[in-house]
PDB file of N, CA and C in Angstrom:
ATOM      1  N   UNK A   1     107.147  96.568 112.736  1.00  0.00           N
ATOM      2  CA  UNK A   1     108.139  97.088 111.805  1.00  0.00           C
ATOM      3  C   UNK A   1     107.977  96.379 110.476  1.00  0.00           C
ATOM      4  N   UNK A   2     108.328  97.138 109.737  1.00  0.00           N
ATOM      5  CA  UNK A   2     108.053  96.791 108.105  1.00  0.00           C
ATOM      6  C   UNK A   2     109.436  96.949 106.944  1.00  0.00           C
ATOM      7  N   UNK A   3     110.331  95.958 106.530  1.00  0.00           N
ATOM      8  CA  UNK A   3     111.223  96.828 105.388  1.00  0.00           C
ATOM      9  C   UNK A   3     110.654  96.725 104.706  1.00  0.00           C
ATOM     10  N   UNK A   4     111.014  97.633 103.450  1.00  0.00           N
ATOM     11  CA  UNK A   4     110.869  98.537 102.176  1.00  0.00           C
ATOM     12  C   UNK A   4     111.803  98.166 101.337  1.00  0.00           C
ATOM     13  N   UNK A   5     111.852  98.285 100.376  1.00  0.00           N
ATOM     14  CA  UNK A   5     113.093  99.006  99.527  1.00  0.00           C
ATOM     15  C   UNK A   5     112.255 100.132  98.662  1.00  0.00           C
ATOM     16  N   UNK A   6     113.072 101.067  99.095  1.00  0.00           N
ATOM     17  CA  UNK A   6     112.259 102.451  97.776  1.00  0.00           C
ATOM     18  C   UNK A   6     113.633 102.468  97.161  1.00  0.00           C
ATOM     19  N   UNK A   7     113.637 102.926  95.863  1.00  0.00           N
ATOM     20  CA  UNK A   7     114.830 103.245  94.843  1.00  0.00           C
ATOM     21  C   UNK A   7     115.918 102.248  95.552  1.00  0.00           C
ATOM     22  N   UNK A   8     116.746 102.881  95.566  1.00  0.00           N
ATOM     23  CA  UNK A   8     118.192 101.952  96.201  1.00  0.00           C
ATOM     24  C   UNK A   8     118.603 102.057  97.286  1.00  0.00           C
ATOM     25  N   UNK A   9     117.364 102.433  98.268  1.00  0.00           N
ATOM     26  CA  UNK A   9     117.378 102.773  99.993  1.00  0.00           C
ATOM     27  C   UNK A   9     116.319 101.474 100.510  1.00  0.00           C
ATOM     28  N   UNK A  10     116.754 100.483 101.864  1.00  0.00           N
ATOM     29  CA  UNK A  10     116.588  99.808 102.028  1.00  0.00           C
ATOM     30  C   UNK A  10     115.939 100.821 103.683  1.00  0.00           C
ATOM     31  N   UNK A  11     114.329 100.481 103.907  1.00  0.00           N
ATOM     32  CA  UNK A  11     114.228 101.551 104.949  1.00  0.00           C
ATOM     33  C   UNK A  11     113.204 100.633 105.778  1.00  0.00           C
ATOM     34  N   UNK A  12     113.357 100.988 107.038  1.00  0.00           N
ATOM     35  CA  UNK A  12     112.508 100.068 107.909  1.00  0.00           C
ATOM     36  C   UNK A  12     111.207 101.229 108.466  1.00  0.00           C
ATOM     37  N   UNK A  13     109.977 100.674 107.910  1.00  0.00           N
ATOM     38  CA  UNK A  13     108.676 101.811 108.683  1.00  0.00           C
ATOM     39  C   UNK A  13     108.626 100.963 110.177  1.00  0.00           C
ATOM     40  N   UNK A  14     108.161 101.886 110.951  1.00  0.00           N
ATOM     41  CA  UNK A  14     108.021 101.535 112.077  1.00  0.00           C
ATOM     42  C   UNK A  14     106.487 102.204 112.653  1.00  0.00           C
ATOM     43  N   UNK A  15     105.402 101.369 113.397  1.00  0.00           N
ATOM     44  CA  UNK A  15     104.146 101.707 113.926  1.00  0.00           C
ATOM     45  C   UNK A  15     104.231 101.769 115.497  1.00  0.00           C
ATOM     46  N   UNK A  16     104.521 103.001 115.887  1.00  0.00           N
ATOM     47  CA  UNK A  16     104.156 103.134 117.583  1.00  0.00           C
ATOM     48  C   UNK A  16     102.877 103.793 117.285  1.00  0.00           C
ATOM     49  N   UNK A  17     102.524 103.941 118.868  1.00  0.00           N
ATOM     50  CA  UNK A  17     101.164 104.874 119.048  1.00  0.00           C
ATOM     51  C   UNK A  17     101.160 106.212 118.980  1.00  0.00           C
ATOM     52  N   UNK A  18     102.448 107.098 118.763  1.00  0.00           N
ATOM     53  CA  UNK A  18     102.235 108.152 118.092  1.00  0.00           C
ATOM     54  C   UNK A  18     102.530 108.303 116.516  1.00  0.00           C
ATOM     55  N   UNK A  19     102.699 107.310 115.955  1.00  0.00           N
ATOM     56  CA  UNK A  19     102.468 107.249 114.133  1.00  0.00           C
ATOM     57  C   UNK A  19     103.242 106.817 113.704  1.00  0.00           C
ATOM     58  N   UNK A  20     103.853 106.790 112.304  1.00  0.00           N
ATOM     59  CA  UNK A  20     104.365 105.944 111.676  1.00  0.00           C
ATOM     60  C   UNK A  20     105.659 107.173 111.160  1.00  0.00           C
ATOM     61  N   UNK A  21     106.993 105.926 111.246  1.00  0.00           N
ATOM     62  CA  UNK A  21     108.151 106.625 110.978  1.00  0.00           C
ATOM     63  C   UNK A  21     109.122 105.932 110.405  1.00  0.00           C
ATOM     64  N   UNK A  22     109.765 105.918 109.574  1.00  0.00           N
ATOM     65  CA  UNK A  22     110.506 106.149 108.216  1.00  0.00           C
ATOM     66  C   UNK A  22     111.614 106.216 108.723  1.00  0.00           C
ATOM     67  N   UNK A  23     113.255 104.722 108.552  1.00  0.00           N
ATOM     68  CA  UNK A  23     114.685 105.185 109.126  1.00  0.00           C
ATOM     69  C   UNK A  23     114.836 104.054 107.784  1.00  0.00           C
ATOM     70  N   UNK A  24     116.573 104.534 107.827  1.00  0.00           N
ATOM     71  CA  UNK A  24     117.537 103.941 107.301  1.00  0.00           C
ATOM     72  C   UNK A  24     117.278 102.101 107.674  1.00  0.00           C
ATOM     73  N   UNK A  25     117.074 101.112 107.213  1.00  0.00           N
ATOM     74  CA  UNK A  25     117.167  99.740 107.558  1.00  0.00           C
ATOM     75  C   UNK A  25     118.188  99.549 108.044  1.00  0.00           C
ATOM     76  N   UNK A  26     119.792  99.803 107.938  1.00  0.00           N
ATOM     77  CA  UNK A  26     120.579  99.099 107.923  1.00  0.00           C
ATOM     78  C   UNK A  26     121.317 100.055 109.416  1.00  0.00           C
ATOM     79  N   UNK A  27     121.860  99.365 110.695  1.00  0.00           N
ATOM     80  CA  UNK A  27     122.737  99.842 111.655  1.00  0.00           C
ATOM     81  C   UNK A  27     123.777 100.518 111.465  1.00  0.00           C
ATOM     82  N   UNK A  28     123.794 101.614 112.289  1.00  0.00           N
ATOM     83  CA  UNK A  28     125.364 102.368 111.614  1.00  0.00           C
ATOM     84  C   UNK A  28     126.267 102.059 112.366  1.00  0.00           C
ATOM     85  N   UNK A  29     126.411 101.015 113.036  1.00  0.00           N
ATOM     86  CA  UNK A  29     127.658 100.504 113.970  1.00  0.00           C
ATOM     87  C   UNK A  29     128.227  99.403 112.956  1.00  0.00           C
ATOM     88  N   UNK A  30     126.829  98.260 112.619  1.00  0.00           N
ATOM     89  CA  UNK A  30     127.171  97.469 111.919  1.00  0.00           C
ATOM     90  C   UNK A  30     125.923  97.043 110.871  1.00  0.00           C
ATOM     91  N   UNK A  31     126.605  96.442 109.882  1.00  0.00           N
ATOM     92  CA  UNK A  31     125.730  95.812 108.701  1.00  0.00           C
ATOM     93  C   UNK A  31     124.604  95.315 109.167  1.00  0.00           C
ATOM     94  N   UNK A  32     123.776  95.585 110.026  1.00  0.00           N
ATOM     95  CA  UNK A  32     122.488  94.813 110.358  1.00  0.00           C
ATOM     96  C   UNK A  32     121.379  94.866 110.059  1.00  0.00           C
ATOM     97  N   UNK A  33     120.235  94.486 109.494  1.00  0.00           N
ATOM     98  CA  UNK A  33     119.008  94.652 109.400  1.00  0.00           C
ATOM     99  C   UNK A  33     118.039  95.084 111.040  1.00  0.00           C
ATOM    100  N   UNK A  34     117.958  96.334 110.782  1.00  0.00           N
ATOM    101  CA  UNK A  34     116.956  96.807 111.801  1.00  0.00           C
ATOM    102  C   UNK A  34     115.765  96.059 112.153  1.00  0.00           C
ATOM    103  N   UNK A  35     115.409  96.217 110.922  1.00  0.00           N
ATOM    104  CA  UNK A  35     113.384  95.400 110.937  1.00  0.00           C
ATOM    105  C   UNK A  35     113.653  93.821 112.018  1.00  0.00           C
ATOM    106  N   UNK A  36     115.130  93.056 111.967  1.00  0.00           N
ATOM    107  CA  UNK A  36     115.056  92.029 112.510  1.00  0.00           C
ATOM    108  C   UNK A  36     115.749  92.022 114.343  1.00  0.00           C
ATOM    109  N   UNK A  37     115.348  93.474 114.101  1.00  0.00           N
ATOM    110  CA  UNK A  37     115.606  93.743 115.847  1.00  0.00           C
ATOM    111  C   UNK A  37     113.695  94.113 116.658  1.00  0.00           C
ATOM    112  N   UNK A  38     114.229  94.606 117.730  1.00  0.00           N
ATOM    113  CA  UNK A  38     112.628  95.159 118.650  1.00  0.00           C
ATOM    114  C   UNK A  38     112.169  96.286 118.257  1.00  0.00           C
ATOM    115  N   UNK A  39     111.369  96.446 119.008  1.00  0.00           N
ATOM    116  CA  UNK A  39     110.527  98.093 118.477  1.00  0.00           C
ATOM    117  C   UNK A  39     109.921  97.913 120.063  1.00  0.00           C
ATOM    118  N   UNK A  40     110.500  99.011 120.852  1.00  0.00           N
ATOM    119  CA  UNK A  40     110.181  98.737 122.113  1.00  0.00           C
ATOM    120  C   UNK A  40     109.567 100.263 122.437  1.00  0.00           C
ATOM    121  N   UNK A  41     108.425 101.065 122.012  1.00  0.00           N
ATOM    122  CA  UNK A  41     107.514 102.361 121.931  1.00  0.00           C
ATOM    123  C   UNK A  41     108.154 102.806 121.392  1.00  0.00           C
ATOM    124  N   UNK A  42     108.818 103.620 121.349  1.00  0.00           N
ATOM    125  CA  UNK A  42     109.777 104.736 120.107  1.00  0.00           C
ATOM    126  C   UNK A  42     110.964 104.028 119.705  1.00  0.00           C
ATOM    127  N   UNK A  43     111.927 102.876 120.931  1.00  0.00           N
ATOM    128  CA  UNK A  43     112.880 102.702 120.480  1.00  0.00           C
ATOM    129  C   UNK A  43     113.421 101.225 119.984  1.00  0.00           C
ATOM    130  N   UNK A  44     113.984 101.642 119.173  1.00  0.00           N
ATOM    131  CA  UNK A  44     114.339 100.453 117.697  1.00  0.00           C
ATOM    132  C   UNK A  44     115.553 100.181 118.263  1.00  0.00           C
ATOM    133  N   UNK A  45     115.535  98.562 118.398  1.00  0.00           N
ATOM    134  CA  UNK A  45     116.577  97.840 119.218  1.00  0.00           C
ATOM    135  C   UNK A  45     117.529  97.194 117.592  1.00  0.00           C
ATOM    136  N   UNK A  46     118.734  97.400 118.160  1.00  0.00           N
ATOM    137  CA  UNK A  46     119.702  96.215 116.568  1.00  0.00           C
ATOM    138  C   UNK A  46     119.196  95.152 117.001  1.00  0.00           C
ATOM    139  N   UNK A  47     119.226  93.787 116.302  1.00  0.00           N
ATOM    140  CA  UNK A  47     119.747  92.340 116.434  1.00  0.00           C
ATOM    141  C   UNK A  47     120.932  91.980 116.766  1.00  0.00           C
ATOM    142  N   UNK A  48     121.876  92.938 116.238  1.00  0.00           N
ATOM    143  CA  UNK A  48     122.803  92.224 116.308  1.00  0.00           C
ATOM    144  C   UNK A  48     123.989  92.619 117.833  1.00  0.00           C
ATOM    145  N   UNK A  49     124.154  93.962 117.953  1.00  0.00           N
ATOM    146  CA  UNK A  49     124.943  94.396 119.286  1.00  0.00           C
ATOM    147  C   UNK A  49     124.489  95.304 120.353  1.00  0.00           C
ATOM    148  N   UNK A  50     122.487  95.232 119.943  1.00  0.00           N
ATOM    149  CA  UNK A  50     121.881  96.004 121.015  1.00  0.00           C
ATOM    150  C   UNK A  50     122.004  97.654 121.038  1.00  0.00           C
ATOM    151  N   UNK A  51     122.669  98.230 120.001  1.00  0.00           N
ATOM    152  CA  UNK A  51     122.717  99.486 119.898  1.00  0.00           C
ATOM    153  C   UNK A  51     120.859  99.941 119.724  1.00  0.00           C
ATOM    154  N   UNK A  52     120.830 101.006 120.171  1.00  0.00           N
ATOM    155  CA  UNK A  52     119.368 101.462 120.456  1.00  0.00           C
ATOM    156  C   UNK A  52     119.139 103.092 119.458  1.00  0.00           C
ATOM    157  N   UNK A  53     118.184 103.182 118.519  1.00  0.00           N
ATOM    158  CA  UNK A  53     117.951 104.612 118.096  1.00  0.00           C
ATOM    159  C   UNK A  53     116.638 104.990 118.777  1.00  0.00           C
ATOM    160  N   UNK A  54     116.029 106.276 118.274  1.00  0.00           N
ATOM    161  CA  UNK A  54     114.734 106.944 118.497  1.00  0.00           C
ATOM    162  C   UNK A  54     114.715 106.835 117.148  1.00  0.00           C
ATOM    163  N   UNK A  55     113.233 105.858 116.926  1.00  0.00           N
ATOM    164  CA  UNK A  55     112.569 105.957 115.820  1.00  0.00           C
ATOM    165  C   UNK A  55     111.929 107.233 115.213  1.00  0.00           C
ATOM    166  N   UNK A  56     111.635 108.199 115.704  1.00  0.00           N
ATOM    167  CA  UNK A  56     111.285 109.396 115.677  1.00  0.00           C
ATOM    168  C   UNK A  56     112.505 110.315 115.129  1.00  0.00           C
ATOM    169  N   UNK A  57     113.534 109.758 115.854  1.00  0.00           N
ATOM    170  CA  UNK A  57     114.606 110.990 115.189  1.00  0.00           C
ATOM    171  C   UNK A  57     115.854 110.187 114.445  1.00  0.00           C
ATOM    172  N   UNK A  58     116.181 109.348 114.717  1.00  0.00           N
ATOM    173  CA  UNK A  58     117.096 108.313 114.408  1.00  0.00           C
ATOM    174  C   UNK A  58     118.207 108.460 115.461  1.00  0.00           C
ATOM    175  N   UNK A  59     118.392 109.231 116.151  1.00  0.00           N
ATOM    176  CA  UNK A  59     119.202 109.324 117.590  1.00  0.00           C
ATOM    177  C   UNK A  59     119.457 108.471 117.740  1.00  0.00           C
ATOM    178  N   UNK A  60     121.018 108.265 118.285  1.00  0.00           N
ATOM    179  CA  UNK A  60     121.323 107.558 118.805  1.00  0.00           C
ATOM    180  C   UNK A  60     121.010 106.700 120.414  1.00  0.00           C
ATOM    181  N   UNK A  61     120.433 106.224 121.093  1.00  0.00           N
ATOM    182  CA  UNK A  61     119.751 105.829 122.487  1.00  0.00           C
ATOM    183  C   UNK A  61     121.059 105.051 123.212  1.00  0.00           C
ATOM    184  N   UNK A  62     121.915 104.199 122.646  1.00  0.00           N
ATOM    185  CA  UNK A  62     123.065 103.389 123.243  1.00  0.00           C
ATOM    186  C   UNK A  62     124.047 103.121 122.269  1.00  0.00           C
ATOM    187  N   UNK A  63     124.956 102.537 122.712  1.00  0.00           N
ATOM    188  CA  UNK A  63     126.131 102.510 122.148  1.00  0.00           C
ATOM    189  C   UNK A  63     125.811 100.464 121.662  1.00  0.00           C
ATOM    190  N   UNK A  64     126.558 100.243 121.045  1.00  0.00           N
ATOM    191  CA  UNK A  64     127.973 100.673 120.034  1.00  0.00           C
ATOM    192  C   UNK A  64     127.809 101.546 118.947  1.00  0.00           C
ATOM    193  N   UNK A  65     126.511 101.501 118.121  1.00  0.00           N
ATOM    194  CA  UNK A  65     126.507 103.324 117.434  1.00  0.00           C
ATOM    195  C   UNK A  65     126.453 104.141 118.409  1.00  0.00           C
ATOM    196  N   UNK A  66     127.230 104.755 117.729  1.00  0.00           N
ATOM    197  CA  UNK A  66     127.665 106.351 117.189  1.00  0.00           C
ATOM    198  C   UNK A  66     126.917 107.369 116.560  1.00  0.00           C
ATOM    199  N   UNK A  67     126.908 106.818 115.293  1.00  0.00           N
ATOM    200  CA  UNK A  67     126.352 107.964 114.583  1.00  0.00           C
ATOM    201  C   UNK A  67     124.543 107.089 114.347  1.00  0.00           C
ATOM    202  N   UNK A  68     124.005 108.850 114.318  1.00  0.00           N
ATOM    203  CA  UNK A  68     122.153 108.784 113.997  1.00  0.00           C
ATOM    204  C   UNK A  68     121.948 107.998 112.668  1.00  0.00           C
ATOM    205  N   UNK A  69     120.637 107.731 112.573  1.00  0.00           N
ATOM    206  CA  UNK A  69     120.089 106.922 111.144  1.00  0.00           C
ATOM    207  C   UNK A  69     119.398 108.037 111.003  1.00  0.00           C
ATOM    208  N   UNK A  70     119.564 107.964 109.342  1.00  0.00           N
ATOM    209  CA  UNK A  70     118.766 108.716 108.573  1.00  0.00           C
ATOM    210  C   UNK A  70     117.067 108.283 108.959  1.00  0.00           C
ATOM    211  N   UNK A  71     116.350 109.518 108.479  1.00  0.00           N
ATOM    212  CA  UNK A  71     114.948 109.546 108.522  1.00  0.00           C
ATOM    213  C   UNK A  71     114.223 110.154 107.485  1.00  0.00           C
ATOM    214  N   UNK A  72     113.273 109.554 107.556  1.00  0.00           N
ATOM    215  CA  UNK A  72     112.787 110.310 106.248  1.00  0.00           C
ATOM    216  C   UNK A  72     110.808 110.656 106.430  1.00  0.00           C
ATOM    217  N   UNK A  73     110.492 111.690 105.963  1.00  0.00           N
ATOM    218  CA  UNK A  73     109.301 112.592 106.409  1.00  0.00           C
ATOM    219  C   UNK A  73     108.156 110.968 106.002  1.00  0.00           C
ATOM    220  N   UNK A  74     107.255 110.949 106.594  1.00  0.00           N
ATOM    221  CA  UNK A  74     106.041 110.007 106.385  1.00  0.00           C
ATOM    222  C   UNK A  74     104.604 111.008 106.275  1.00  0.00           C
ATOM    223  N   UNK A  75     103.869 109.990 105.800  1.00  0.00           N
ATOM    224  CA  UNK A  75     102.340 110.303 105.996  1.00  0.00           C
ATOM    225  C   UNK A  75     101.518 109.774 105.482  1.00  0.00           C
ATOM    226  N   UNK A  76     100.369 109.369 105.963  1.00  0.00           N
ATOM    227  CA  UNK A  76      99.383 108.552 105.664  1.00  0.00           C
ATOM    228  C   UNK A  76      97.760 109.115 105.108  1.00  0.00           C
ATOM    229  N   UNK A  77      98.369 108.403 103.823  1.00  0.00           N
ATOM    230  CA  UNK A  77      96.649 108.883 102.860  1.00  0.00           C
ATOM    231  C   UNK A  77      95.983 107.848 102.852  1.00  0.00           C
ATOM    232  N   UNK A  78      94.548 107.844 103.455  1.00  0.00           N
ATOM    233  CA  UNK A  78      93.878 106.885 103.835  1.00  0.00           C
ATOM    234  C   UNK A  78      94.262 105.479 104.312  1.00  0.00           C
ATOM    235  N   UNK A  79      94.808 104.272 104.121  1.00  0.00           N
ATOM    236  CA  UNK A  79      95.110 102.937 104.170  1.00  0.00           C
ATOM    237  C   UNK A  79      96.882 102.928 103.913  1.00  0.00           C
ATOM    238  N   UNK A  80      97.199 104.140 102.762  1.00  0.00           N
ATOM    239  CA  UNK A  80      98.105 103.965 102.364  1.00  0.00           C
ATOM    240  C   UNK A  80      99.568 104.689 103.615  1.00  0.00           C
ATOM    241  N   UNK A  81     100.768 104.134 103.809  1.00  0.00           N
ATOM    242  CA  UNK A  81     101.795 104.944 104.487  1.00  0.00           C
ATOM    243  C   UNK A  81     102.596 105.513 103.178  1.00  0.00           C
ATOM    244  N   UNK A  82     102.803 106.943 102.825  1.00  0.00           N
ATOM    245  CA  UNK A  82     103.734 107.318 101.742  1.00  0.00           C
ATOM    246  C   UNK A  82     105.395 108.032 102.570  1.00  0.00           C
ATOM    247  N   UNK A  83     106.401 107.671 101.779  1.00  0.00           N
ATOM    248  CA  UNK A  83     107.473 107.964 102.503  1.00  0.00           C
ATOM    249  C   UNK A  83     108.206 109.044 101.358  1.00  0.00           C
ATOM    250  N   UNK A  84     108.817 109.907 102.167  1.00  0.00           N
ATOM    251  CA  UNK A  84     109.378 111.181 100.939  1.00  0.00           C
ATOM    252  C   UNK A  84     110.833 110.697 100.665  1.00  0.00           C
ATOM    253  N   UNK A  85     111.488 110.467  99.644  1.00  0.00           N
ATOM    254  CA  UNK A  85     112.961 110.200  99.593  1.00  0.00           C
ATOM    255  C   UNK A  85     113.307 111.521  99.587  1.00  0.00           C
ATOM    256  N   UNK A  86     115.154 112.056  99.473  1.00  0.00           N
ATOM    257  CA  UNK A  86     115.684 113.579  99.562  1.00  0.00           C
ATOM    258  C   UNK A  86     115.725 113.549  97.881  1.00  0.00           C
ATOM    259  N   UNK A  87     115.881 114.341  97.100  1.00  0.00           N
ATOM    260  CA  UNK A  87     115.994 114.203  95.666  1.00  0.00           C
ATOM    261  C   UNK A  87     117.651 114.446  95.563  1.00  0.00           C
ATOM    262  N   UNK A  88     117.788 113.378  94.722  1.00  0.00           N
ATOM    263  CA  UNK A  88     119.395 112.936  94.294  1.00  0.00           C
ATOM    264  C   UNK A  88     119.614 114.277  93.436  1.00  0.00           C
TER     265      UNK A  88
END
């Protein structure tokens, strides 16, 4: 796992073996930094209360979130990972 900051979105890339994917950094249960949780094949563990998403979709996997993390489209030009923001 990798954070970012693009514009004023703080976003964690993530590398499984089916490719590279693009979420919100921050937990929607609580203020947490993602990147400083697991990456256990698709699913992205918190640090802080174990809530679980799908890196792939931002789904929710366990509780204490609730609500999904944003995602955002990826793709890779040669060496480089490029990430699409939504236009403000």
């Amino acid at each position: 796992m990798l954070p970012v900051q693009l514009s004023d979105r703080r976003i964690v890339l993530c590398h499984t073996r089916s490719g590279w994917y693009a979420l919100d950094d921050v937990c929607t249960h609580a203020d947490a930094n993602l990147h400083e949780g697991r990456l256990r094949g698709t699913k992205l563990i918190c640090p802080l209360h174990g809530a679980a998403f799908d890196c792939r979709s931002g789904a929710v996997l366990s509780k204490p979130a609730t609500v999904a993390l944003c995602t955002y489209e990826v793709r890779c030009v040669g060496e480089e990972v490029q990430v699409a923001l939504p236009k403000s």
